[in-house]
Protein backbone atom coordinates (compact mmCIF):
# COMPACT_ATOMS: atom_id res chain seq x y z
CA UNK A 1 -5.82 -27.32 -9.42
CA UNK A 2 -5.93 -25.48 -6.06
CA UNK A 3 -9.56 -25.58 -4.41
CA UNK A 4 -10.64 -21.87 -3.98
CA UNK A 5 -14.44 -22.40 -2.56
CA UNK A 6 -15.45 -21.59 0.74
CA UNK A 7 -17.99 -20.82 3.44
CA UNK A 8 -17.94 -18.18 5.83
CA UNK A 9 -18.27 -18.82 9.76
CA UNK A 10 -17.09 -16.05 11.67
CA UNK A 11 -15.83 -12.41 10.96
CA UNK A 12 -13.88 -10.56 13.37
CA UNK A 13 -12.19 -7.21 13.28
CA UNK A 14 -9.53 -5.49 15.33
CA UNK A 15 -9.24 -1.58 15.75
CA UNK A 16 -5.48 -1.59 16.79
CA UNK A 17 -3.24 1.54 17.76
CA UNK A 18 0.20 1.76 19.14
CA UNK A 19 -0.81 4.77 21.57
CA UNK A 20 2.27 3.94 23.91
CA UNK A 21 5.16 4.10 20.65
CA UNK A 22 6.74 6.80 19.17
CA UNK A 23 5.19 8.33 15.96
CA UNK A 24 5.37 6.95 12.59
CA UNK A 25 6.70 9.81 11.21
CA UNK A 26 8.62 11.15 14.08
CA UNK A 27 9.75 14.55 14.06
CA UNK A 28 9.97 14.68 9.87
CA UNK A 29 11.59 17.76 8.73
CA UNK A 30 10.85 19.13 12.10
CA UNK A 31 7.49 20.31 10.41
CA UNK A 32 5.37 19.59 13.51
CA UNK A 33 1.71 19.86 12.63
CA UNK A 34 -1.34 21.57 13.66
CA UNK A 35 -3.40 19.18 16.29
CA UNK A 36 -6.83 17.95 15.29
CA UNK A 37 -7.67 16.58 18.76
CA UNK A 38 -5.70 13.79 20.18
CA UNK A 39 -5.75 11.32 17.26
CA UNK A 40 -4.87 13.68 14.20
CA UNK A 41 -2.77 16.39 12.15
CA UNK A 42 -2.39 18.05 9.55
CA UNK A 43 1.21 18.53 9.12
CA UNK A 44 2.53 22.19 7.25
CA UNK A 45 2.30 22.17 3.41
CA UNK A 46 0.29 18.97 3.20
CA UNK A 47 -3.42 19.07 2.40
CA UNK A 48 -4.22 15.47 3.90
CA UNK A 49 -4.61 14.34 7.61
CA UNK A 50 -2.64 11.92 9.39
CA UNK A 51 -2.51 9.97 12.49
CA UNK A 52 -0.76 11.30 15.83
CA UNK A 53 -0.01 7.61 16.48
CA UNK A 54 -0.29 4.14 14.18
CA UNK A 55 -3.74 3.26 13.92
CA UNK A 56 -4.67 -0.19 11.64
CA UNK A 57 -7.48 -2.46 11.01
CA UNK A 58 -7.21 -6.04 11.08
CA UNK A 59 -9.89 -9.30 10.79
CA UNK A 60 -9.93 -12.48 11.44
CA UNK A 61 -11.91 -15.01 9.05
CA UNK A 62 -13.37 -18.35 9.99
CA UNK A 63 -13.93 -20.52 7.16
CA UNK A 64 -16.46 -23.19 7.66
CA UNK A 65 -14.21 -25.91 7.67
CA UNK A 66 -12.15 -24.29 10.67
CA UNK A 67 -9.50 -22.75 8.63
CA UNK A 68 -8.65 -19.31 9.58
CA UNK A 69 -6.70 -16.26 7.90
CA UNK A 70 -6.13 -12.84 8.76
CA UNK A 71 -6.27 -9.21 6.63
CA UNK A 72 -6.07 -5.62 7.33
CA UNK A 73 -6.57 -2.54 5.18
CA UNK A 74 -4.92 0.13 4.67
CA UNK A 75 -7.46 2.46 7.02
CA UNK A 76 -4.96 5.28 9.22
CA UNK A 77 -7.58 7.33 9.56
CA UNK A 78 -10.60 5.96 11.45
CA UNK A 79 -10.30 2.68 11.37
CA UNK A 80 -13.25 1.59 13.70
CA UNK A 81 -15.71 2.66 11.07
CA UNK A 82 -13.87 -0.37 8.71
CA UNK A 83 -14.14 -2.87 11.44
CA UNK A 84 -17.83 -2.15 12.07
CA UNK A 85 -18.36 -1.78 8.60
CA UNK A 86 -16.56 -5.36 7.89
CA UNK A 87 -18.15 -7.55 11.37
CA UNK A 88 -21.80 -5.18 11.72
CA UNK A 89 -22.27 -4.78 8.05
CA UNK A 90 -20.65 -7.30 5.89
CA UNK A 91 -20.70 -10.05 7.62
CA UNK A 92 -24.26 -11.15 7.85
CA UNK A 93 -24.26 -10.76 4.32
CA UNK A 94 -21.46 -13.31 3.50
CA UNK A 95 -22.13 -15.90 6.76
CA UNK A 96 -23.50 -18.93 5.35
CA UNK A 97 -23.16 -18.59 1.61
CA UNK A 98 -21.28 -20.51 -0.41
CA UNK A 99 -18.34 -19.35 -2.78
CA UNK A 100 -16.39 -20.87 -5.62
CA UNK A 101 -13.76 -18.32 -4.96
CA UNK A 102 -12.66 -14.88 -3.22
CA UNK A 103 -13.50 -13.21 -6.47
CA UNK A 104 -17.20 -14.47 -5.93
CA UNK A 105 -17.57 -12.96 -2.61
CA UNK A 106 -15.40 -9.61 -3.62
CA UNK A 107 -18.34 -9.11 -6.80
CA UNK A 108 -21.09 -10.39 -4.09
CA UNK A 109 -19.90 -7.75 -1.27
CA UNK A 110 -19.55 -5.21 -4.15
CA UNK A 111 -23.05 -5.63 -5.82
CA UNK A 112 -25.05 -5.70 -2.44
CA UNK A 113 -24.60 -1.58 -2.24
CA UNK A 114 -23.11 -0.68 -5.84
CA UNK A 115 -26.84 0.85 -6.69
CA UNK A 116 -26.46 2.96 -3.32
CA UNK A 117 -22.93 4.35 -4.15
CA UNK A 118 -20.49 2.52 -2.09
CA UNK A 119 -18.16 2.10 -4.38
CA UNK A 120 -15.23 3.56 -2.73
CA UNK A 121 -13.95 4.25 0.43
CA UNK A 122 -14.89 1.90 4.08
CA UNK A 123 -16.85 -0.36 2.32
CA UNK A 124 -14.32 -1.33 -0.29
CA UNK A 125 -11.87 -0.69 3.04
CA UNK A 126 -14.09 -3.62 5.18
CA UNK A 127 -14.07 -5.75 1.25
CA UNK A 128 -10.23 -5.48 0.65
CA UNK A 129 -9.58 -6.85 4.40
CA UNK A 130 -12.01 -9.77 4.18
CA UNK A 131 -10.71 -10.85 0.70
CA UNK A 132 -6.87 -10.84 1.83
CA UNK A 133 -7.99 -13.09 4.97
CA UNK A 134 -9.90 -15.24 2.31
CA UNK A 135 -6.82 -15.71 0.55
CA UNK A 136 -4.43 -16.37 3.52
CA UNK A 137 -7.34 -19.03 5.09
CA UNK A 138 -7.64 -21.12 1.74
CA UNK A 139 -3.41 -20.79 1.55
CA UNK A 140 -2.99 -22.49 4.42
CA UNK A 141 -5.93 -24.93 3.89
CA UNK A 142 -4.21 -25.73 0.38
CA UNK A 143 -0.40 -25.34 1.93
CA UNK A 144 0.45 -22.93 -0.86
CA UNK A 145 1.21 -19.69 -0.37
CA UNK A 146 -0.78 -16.90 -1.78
CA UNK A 147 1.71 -16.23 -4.14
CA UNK A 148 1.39 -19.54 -5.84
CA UNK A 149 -2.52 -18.60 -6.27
CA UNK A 150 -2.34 -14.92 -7.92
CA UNK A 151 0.17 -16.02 -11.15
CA UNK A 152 1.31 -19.42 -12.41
CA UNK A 153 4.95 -18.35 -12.22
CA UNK A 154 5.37 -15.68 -9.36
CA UNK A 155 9.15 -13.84 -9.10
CA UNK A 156 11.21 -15.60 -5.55
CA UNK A 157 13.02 -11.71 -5.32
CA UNK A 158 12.13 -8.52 -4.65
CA UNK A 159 14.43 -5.92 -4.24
CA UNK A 160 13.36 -2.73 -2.71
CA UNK A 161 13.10 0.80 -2.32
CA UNK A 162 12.85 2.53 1.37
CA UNK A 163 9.65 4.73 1.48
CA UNK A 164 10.52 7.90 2.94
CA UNK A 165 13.48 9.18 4.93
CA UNK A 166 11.55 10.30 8.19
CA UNK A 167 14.34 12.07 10.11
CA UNK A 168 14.34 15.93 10.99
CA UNK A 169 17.21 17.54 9.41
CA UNK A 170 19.00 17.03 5.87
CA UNK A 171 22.11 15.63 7.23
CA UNK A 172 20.17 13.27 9.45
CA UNK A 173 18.12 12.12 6.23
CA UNK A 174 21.34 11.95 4.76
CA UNK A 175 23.04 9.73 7.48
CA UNK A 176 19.83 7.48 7.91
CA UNK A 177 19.98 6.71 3.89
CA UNK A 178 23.71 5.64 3.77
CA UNK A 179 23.06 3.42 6.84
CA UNK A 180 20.57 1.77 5.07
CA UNK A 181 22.35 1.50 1.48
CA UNK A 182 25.00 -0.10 3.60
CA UNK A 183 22.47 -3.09 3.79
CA UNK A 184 22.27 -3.58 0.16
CA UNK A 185 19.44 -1.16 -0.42
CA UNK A 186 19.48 0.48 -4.25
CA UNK A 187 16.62 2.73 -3.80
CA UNK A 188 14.89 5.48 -1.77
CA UNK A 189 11.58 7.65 -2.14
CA UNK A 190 11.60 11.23 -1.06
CA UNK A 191 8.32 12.91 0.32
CA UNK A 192 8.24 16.74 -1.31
CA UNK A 193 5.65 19.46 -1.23
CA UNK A 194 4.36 21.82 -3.76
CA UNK A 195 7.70 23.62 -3.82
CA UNK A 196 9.72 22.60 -6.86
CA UNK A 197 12.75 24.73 -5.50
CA UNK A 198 12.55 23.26 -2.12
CA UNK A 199 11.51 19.69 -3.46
CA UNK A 200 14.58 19.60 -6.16
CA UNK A 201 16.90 20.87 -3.52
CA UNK A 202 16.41 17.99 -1.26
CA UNK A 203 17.01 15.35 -3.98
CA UNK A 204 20.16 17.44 -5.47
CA UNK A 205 21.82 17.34 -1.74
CA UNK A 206 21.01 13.53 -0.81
CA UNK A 207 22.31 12.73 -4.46
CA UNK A 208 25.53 14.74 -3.62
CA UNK A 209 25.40 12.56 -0.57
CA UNK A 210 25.63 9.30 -1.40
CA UNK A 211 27.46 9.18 -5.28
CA UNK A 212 26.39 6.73 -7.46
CA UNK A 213 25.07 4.32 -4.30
CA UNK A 214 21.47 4.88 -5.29
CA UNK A 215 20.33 3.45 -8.13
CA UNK A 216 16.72 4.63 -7.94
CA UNK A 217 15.57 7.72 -6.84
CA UNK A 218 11.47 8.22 -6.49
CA UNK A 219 10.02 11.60 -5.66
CA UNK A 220 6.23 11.44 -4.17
CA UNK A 221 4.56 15.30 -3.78
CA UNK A 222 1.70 13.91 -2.32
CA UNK A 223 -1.10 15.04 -4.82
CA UNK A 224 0.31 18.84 -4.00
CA UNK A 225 1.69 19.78 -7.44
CA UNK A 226 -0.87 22.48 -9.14
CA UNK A 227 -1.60 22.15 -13.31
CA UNK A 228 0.59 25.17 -13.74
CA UNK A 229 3.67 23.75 -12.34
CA UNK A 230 3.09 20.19 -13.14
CA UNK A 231 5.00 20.34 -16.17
CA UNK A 232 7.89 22.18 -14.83
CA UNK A 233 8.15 19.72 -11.78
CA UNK A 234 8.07 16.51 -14.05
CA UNK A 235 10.91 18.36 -16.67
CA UNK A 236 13.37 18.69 -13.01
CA UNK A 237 12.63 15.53 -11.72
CA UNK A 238 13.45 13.91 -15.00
CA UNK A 239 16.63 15.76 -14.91
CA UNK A 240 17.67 14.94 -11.84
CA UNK A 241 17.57 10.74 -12.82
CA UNK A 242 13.96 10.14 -10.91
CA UNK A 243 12.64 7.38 -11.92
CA UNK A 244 9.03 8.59 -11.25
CA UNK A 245 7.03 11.76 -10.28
CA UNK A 246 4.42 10.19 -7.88
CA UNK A 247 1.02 11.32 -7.20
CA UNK A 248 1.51 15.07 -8.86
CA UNK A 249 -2.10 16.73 -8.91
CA UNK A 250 -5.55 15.95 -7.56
CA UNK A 251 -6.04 12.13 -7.30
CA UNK A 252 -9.57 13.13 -9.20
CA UNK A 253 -7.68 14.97 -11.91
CA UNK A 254 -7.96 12.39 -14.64
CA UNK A 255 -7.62 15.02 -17.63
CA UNK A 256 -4.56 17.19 -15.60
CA UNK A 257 -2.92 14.04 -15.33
CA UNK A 258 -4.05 13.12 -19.30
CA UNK A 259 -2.52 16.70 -20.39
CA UNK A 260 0.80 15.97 -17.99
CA UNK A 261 1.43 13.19 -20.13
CA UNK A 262 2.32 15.11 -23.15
CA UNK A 263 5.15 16.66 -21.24
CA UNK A 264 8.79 15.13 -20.97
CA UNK A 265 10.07 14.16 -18.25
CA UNK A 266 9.86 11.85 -15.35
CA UNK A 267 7.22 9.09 -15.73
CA UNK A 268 3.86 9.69 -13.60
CA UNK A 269 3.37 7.33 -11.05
CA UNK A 270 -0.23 6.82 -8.93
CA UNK A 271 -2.63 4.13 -8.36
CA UNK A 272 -2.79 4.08 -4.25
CA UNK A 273 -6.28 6.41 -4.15
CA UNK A 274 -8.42 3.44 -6.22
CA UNK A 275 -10.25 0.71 -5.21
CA UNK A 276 -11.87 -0.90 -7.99
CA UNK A 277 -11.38 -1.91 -11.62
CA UNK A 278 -14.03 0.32 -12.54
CA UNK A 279 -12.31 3.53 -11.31
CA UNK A 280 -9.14 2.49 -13.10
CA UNK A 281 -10.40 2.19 -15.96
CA UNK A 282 -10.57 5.48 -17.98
CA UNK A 283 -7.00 6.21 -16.35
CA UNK A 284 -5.80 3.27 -18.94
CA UNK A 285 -7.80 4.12 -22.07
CA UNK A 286 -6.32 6.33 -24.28
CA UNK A 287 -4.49 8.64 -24.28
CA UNK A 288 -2.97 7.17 -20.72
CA UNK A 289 -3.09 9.32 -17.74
CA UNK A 290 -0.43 7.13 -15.80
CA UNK A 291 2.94 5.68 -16.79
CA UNK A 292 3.49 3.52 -13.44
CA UNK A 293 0.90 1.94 -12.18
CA UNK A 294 0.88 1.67 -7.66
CA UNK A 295 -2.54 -0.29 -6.82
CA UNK A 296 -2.93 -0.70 -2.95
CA UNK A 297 -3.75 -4.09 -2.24
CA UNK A 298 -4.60 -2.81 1.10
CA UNK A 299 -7.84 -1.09 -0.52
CA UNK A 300 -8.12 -3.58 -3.81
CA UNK A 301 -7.75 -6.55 -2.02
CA UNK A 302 -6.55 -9.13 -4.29
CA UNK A 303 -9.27 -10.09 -5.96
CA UNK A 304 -9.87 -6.81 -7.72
CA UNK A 305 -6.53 -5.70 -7.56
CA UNK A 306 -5.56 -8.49 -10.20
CA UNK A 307 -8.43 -7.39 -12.39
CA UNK A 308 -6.50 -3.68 -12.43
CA UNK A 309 -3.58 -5.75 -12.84
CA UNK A 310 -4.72 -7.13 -15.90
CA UNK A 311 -6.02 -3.34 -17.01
CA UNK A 312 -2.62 -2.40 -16.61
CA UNK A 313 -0.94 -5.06 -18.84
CA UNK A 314 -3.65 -4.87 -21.60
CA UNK A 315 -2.27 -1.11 -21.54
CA UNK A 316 1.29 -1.54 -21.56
CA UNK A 317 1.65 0.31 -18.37
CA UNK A 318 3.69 -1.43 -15.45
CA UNK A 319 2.80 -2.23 -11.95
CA UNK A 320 5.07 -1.77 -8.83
CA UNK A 321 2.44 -1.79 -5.55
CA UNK A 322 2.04 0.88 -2.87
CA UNK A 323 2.95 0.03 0.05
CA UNK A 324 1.34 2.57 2.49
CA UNK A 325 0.30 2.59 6.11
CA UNK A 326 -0.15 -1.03 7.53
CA UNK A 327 1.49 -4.17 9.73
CA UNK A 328 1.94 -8.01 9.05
CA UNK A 329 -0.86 -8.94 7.21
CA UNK A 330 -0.78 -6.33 4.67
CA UNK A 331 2.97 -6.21 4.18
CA UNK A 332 3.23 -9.03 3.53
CA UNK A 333 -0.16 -9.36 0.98
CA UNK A 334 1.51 -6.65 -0.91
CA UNK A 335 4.75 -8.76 -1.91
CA UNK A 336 2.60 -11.25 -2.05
CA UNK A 337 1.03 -9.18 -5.27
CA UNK A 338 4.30 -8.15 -6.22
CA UNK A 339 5.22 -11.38 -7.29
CA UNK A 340 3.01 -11.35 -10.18
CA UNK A 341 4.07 -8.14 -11.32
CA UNK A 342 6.65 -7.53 -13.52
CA UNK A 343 10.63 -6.26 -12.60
CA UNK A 344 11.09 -2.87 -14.36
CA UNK A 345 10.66 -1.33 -10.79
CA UNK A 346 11.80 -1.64 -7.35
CA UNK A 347 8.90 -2.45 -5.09
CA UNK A 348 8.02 -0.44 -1.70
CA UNK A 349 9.01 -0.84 1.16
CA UNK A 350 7.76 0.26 4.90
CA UNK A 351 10.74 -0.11 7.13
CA UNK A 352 9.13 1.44 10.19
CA UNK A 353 6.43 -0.21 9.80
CA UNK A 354 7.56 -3.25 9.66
CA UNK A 355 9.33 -2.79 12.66
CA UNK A 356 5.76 -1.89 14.25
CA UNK A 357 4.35 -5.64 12.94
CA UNK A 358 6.39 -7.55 15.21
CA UNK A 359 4.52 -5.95 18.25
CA UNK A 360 1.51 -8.27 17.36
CA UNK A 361 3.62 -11.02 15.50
CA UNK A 362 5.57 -12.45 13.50
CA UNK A 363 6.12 -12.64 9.26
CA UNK A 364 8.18 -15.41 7.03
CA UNK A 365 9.20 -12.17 5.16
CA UNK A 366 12.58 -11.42 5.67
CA UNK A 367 14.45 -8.15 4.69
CA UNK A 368 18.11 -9.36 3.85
CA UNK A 369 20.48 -7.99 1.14
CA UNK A 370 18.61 -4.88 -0.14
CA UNK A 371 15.46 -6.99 -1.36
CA UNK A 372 12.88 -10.22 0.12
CA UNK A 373 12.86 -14.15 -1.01
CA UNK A 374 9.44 -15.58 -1.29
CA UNK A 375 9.06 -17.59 1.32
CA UNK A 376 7.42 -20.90 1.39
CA UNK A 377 5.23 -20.81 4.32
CA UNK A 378 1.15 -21.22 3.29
CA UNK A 379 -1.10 -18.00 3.35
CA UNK A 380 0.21 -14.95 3.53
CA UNK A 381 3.16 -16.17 6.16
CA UNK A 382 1.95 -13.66 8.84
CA UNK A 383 1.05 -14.90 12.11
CA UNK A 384 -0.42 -12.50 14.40
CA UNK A 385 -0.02 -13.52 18.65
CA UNK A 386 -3.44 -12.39 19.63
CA UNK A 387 -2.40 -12.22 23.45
CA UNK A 388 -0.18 -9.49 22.29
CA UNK A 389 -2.58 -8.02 20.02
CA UNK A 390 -5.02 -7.41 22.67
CA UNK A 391 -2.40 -5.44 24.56
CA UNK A 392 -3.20 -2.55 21.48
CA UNK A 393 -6.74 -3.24 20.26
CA UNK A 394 -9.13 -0.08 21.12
CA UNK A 395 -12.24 -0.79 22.62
C-alpha cells in the first residue's frame, strides 16, 4: 500500500509570464481585441477576458522529509493573487500539521474559510496547486507515478484531440489541421461564437477540407450560445458529426442547460468552470444537465477532482478532462487524471502550450503518433529548471 501522509515544510509560489514570446493565441481569426491595459483583452464576440501574453502560477512544496513536488493552476488571469493566496494565506495554515493524505489537507484548506464563502475561485485556485505538488512530492518519495495513485488500473494511451486551430484565416486553419493529422492526430476542437451561421460554416469548410481524416470533431462556443438558440445550435452540430457542443450557455445556467437536454442533438459538454464536488453536484442529479463531463484538474486538484469523478460515474455520465491554459506541471497532472477515466473520448490537448513548458523544463510526456504513453517516471514526470524559470517569474 503506497504511504500517502505527510508534513508540510515550505510553500513557494511562482507568478510566471512569457512577456518576451509571441501570443498564445496569435493573430486568431484576425479578430484583434480591444486592450485592457498592457496585460489584457477582450477579444470581438467573446464575453470573457484573456491574457495579452501567457501568464501561469506555479509552487513548489517541501515535504518534511525533504521531498519536493511542483503544481500550478490553471490562473491566466491574475495569477499573483493565487500565489499570495497559496504562500501568504495557505501556508501557515498547513506548515506543521500532519496529514494521512492530500485529501486531508484539500478538506482541511477547504473547511478553514467554507463558513466565509471561499468556495470558489483563488482560494480553490492556491488549493488545486498545493494538492497537485502534494501528489507529485509523495510520487517521487514512493517512485510511483501519480497515475499509479488515482486508480488501481490506469489506461498506458491517450490519444488526443488538438484544442483550437489558432491561425488567422480559414485556409491557414485549414493547412495547420492537415499538418497536424499528418502526425497521427484523429481529432480537433473548433472555438465558435454565438453565431450558428458563422460557427457551422467554419466546421462545414474544415470538414470539406480534410475528408474523412478527422475522426472527431468538438465545437466549444465559449458559454456564448443564448436559451433561444441553444436548441437550434445543438440540432446543427449534431448534424454535422460533432461529437460534443461544449460550454453552450451561462456556466451558472444549471436549469438552461437541464431544459437543453431534452433537445436532440450533439451531447453537452462542460465541467472546466467548477471547483468542487459540491458545485457539481446538482449538475448530476436528475434530470442531468451535462452529457460529457470536462473537470479541470488545474482548479479541482486531484483530490476533489476524483470525488467529481466518482459523481460522474455514479451518474452514468463520462469524463474526458479540460485541458485549458497551463505549462509542465499541469499538463501533465491532467493525463495524469486521464488515466483513470474512461475511453469513449479523446482527451485535450494544448499543443502551444506545451511548446511554452519547455521554456522552464522538461516533461516524460511525449506526444508521438496522434496520442501519449504513460510514462514511468515518479510524480507527475515534470521537472521544472528553476535557473530558467527565474528568467520569467514577475516580481
Amino acid at each position: 500500500m503506497t504511504a500517502t501522509d505527510f508534513a508540510i515544510a515550505r510553500i513557494e509560489t511562482f507568478h510566471i509570464a512569457f512577456t518576451d514570446e509571441p501570443s498564445y493565441w496569435e493573430d486568431y481569426k484576425g479578430m484583434g481585441g480591444a486592450d485592457v491595459g498592457a496585460r489584457f483583452e477582450f477579444r470581438d464576440g467573446w464575453r470573457t477576458v484573456y491574457p495579452r501574453t501567457v501568464e501561469g502560477f506555479l509552487v513548489r512544496v517541501e515535504l518534511a522529509d525533504g521531498y519536493v513536488g511542483w503544481g500550478e493552476g490553471n490562473c491566466p488571469i491574475g495569477p499573483e493573487v493565487a500565489c499570495l493566496v497559496a504562500e501568504a494565506v495557505q501556508q501557515p495554515m498547513a506548515v506543521g500539521r500532519a496529514f494521512g493524505s492530500p485529501l486531508q489537507l484539500w478538506d482541511f484548506l477547504y473547511d478553514a474559510q467554507r463558513g466565509r464563502g471561499y468556495a470558489s475561485g483563488y482560494w480553490l485556485d492556491g488549493m488545486a496547486a498545493i494538492d497537485i505538488a502534494i501528489y507529485d512530492a509523495i510520487g517521487r518519495r514512493e517512485g510511483l507515478p501519480v497515475a499509479a495513485m488515482l486508480c488501481d488500473s490506469p489506461r498506458t494511451q491517450l490519444p488526443v484531440y488538438l484544442s483550437g486551430l489558432r491561425r488567422r484565416t480559414r485556409e491557414d486553419r485549414l493547412e495547420h489541421l492537415r499538418t497536424w493529422l499528418g502526425t497521427g492526430l484523429t481529432g480537433v476542437k473548433i472555438f465558435v461564437d454565438g453565431d450558428l451561421a458563422a460557427g457551422t460554416a467554419e466546421v462545414e469548410f474544415l470538414q470539406a477540407g480534410t475528408g474523412d481524416a478527422v475522426g472527431q470533431w468538438m465545437v466549444d462556443t465559449l458559454w456564448m450560445v443564448s436559451r433561444e438558440n441553444a436548441p437550434e445550435a445543438r440540432r446543427r452540430y449534431g448534424d454535422l458529426g460533432c461529437r460534443w457542443l461544449e460550454c453552450p450557455l451561462e456556466p451558472e445556467d444549471l436549469a438552461g442547460h437541464r431544459e437543453l437536454l431534452t433537445h436532440p442533438g450533439a451531447p453537452i459538454a462542460l465541467g472546466e468552470h467548477f471547483r468542487t464536488h459540491f458545485q457539481t453536484e446538482a449538475w448530476f442529479e436528475p434530470p442531468h444537465a451535462l452529457e460529457v463531463f470536462q473537470p479541470d484538474i488545474g482548479r479541482t486538484g486531484f483530490s476533489d477532482g476524483l470525488r467529481q469523478l466518482e459523481q460522474a460515474r455514479i451518474a452514468g455520465v463520462p469524463t474526458t478532462p479540460h485541458m485549458g491554459n497551463g505549462l509542465g506541471p499541469f499538463q501533465a497532472a491532467t493525463l495524469h487524471f486521464a488515466t483513470a477515466c474512461g475511453d469513449e473520448y479523446l482527451q485535450e490537448y494544448q499543443a502551444g502550450l506545451a511548446e511554452r513548458a519547455t521554456l522552464v523544463g522538461s516533461t516524460a510526456w511525449e506526444y508521438v503518433d496522434g496520442m501519449f504513453n504513460l510514462p514511468d517516471a515518479p510524480g507527475l514526470g515534470v521537472t521544472v529548471d528553476e535557473q530558467a524559470l527565474a528568467r520569467y517569474v514577475v516580481n
